[in-house]
N, C-alpha and C. Protein backbone atom coordinates (compact mmCIF):
# COMPACT_ATOMS: atom_id res chain seq x y z
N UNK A 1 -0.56 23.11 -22.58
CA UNK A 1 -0.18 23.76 -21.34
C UNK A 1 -1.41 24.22 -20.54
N UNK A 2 -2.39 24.88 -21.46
CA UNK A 2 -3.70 24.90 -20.54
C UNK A 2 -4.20 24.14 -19.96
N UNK A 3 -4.06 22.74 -20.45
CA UNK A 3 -5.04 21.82 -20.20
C UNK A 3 -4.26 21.32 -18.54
N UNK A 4 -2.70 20.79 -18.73
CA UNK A 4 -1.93 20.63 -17.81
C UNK A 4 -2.48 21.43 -16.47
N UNK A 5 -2.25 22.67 -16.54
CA UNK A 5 -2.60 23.88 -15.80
C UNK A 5 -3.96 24.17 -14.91
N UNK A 6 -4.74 23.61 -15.62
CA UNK A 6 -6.08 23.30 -15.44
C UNK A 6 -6.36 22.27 -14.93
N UNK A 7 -5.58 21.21 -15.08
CA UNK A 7 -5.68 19.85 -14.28
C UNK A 7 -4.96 19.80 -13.17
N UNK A 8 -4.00 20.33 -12.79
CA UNK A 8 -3.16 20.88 -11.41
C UNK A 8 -4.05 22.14 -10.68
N UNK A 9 -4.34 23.01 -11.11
CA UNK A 9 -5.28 24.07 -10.35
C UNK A 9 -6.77 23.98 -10.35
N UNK A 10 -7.58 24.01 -11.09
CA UNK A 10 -8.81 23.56 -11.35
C UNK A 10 -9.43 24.92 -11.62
N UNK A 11 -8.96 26.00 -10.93
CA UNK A 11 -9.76 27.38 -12.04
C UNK A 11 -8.73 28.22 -11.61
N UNK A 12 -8.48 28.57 -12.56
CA UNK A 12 -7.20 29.63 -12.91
C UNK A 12 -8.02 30.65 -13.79
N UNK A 13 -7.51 32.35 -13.83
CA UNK A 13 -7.68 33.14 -14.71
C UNK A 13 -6.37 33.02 -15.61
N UNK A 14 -6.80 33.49 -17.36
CA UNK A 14 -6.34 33.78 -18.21
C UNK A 14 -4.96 33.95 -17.94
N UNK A 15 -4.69 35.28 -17.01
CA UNK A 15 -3.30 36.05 -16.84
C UNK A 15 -2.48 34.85 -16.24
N UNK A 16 -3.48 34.17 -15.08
CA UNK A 16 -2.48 33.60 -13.93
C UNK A 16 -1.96 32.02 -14.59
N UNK A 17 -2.39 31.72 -16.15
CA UNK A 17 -2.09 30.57 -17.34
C UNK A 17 -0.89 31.26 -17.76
N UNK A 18 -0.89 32.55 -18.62
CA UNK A 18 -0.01 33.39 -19.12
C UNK A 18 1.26 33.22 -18.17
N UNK A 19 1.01 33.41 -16.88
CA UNK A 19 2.05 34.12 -15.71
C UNK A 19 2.84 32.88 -15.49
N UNK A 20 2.01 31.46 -15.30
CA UNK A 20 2.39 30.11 -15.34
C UNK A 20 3.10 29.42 -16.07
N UNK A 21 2.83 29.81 -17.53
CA UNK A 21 3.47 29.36 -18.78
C UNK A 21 4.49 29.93 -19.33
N UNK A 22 4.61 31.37 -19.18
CA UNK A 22 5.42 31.85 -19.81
C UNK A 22 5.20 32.04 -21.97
N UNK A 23 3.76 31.77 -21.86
CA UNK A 23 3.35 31.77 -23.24
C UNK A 23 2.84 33.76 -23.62
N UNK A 24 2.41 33.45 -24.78
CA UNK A 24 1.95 35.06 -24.50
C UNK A 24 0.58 34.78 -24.75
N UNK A 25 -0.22 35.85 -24.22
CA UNK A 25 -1.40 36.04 -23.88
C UNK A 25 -2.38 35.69 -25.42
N UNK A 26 -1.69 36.23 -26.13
CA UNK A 26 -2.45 36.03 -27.33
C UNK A 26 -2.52 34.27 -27.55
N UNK A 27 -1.48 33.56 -27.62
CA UNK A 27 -1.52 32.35 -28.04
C UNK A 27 -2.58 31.71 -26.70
N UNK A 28 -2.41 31.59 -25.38
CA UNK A 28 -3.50 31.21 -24.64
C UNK A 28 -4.64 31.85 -24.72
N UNK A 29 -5.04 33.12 -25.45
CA UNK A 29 -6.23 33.50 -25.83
C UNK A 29 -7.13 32.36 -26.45
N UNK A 30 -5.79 32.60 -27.65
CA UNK A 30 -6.61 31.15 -28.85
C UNK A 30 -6.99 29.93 -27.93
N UNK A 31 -5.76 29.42 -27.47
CA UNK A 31 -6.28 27.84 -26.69
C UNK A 31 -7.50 27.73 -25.74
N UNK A 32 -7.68 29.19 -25.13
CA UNK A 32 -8.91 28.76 -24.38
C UNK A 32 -9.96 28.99 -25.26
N UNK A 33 -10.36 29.96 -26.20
CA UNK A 33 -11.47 29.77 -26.71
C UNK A 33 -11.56 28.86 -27.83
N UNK A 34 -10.51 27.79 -28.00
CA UNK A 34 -10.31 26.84 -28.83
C UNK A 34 -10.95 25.42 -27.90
N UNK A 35 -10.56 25.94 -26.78
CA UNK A 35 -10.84 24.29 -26.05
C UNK A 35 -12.49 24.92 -25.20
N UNK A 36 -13.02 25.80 -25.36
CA UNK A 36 -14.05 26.37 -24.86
C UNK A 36 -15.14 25.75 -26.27
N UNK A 37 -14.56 25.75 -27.75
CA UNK A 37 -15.77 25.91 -28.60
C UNK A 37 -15.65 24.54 -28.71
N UNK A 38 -14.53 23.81 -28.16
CA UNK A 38 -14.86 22.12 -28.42
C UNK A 38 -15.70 21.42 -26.74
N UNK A 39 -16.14 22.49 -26.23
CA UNK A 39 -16.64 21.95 -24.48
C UNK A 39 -15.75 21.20 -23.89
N UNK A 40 -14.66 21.26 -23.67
CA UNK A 40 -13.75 20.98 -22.78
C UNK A 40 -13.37 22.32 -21.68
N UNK A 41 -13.95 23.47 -22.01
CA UNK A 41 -13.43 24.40 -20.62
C UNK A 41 -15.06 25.12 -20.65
N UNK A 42 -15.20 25.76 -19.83
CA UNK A 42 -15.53 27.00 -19.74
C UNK A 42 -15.36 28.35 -18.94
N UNK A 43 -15.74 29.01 -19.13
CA UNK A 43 -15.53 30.50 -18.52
C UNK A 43 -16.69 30.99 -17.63
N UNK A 44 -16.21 31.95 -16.61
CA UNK A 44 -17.32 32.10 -15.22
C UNK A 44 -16.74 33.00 -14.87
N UNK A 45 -17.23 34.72 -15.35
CA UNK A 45 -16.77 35.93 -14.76
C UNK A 45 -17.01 35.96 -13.55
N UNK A 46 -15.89 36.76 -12.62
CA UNK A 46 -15.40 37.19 -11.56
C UNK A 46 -16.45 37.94 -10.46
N UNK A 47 -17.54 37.75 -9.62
CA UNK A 47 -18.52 38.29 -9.37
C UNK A 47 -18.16 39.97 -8.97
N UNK A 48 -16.72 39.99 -8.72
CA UNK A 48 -16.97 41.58 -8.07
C UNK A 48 -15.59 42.28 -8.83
N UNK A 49 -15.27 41.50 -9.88
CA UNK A 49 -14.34 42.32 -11.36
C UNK A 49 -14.92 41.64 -12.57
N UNK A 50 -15.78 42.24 -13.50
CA UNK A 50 -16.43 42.02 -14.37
C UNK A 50 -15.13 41.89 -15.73
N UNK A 51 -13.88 41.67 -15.77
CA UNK A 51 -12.88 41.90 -16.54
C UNK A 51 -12.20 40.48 -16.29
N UNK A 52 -12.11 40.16 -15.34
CA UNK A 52 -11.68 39.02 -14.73
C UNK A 52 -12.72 37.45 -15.13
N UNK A 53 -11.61 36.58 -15.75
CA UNK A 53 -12.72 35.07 -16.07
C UNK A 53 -11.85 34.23 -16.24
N UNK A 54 -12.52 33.80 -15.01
CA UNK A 54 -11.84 31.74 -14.76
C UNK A 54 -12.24 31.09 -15.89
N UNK A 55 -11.11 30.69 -16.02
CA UNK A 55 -11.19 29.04 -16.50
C UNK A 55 -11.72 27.39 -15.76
N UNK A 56 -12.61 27.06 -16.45
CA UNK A 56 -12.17 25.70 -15.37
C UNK A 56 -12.38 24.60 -16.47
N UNK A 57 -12.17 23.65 -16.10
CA UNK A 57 -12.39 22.09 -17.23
C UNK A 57 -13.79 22.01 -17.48
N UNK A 58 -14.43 21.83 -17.73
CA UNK A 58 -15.47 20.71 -18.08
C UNK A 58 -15.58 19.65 -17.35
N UNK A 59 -16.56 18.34 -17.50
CA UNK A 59 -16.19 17.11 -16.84
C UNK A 59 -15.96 16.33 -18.31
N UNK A 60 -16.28 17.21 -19.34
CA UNK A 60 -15.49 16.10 -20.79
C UNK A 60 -14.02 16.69 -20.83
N UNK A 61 -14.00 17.80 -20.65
CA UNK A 61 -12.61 18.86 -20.79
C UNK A 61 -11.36 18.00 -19.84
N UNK A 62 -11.88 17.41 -18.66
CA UNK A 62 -10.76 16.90 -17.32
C UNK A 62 -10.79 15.75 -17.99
N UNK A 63 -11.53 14.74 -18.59
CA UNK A 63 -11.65 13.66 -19.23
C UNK A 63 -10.54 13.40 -20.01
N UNK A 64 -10.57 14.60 -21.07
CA UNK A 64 -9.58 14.79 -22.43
C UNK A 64 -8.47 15.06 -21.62
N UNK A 65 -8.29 16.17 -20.58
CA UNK A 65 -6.91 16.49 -20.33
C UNK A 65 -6.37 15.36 -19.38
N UNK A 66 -7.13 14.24 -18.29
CA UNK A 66 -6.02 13.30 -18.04
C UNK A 66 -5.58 12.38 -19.26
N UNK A 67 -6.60 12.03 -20.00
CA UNK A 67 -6.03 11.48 -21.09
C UNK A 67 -4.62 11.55 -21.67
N UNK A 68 -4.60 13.25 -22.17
CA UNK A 68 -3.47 13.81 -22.83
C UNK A 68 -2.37 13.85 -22.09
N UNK A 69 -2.79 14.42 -20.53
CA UNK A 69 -1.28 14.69 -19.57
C UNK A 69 -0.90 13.63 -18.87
N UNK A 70 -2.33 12.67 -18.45
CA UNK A 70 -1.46 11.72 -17.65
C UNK A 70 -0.26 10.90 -17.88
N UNK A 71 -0.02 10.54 -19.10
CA UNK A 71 1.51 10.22 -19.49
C UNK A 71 2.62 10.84 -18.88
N UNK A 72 2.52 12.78 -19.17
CA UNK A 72 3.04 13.06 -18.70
C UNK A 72 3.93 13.53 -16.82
N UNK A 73 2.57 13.24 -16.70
CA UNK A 73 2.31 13.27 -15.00
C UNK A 73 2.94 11.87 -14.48
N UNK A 74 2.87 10.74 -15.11
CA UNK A 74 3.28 9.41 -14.67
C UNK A 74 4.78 9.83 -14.65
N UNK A 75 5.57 10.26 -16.10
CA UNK A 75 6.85 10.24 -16.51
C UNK A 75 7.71 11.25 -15.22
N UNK A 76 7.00 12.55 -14.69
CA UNK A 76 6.81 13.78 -13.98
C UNK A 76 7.24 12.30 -12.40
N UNK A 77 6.34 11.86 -12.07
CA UNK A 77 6.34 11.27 -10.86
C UNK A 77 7.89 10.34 -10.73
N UNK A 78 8.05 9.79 -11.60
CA UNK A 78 9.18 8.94 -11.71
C UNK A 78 10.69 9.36 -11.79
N UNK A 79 10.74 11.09 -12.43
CA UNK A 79 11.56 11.49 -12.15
C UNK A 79 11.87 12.14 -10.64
N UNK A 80 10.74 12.73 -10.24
CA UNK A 80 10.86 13.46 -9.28
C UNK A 80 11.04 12.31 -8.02
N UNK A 81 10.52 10.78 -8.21
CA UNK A 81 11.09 9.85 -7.16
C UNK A 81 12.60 9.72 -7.47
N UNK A 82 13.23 9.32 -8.65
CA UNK A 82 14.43 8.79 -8.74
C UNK A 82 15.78 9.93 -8.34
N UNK A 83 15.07 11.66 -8.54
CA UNK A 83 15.63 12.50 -8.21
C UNK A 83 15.92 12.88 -7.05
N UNK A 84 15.10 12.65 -6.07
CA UNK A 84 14.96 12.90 -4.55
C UNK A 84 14.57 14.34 -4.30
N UNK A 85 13.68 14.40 -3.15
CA UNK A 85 12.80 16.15 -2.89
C UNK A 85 14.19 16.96 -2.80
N UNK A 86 15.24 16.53 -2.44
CA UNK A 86 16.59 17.59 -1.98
C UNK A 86 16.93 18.46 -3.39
N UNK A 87 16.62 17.66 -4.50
CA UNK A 87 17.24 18.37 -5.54
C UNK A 87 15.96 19.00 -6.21
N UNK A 88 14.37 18.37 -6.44
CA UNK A 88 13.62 18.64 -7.13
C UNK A 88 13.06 20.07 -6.00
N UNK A 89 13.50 20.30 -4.77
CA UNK A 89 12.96 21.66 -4.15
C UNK A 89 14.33 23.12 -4.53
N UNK A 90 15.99 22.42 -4.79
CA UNK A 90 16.53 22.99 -5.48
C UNK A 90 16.35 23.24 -7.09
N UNK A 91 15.70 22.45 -8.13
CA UNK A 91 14.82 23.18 -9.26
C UNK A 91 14.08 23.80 -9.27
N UNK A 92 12.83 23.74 -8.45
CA UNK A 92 11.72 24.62 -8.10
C UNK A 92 12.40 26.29 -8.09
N UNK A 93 13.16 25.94 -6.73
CA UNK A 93 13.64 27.53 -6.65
C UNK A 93 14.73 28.26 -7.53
N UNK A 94 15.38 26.93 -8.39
CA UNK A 94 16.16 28.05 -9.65
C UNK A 94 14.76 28.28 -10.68
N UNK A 95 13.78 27.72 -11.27
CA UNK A 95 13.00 27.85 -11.98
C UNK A 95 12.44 28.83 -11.40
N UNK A 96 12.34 29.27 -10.30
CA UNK A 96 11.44 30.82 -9.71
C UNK A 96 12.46 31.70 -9.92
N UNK A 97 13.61 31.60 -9.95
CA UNK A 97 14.21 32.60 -10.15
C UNK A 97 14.83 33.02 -11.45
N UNK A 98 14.07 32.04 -12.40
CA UNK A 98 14.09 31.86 -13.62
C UNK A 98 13.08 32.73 -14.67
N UNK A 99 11.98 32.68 -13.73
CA UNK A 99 11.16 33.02 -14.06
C UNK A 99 10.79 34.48 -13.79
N UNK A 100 11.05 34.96 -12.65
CA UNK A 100 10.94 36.17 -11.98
C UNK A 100 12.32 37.30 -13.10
N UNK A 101 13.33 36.61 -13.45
CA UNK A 101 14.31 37.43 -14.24
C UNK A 101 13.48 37.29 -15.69
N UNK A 102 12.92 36.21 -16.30
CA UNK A 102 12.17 36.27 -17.36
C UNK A 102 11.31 37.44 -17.36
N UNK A 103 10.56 37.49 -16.12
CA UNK A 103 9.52 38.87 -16.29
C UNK A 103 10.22 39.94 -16.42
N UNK A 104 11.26 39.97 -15.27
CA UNK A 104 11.90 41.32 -15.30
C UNK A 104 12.34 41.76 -16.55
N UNK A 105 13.11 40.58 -17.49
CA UNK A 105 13.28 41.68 -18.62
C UNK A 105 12.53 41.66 -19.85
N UNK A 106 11.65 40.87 -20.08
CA UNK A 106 10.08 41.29 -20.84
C UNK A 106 9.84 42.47 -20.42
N UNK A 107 9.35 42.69 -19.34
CA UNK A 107 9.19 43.74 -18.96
C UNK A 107 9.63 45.45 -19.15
N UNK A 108 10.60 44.89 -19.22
CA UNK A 108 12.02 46.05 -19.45
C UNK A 108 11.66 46.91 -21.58
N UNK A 109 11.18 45.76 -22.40
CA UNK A 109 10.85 45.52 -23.03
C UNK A 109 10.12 46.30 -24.11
């Protein structure tokens, strides 16, 4: 999911992977400093929040991740043609509102 994430945005912070995925923070902890100690990402604190650190690929890291996702991105394209934008912009917005009740009751939590 990082890698995905990372190949659609190109530098994302930690939280805004978490906020994306719906994973918990601890498990994308591991994956980034898992795909950080194999040089596929690295990290580049925030110049004016010292707490704050992007992610971004590598150029071996984007290598590995079209590798891994582009399958999925091909399979991704083919549905979203055979589906038509009328219905795939009606998923989008139940999945936001999917997601926004997900926080709410984590949250609650």
């Amino acid at each position: 999911m990082i890698l995905y994430e990372l190949l659609l945005h190109t530098r994302l912070t930690q939280k805004q992977i978490v906020e994306r995925t719906n994973l918990p923070k601890q498990s994308i902890n591991k994956g980034i400093l898992q795909l950080r100690d194999e040089g596929y990402l690295t990290l580049e604190q925030d110049e004016k929040d010292n707490r704050v650190k992007y992610c971004f690929l590598t150029e071996e890291g984007e290598k590995y991740a079209k590798l891994k996702i582009q399958p999925l991105l091909d399979i991704e394209e083919k549905i979203i043609m055979k589906m038509g934008k009328k219905k795939i912009e009606q998923l989008n917005e139940l999945l936001e509102e999917w997601n926004l009740n997900f926080k709410k009751y984590k949250d609650e939590e």
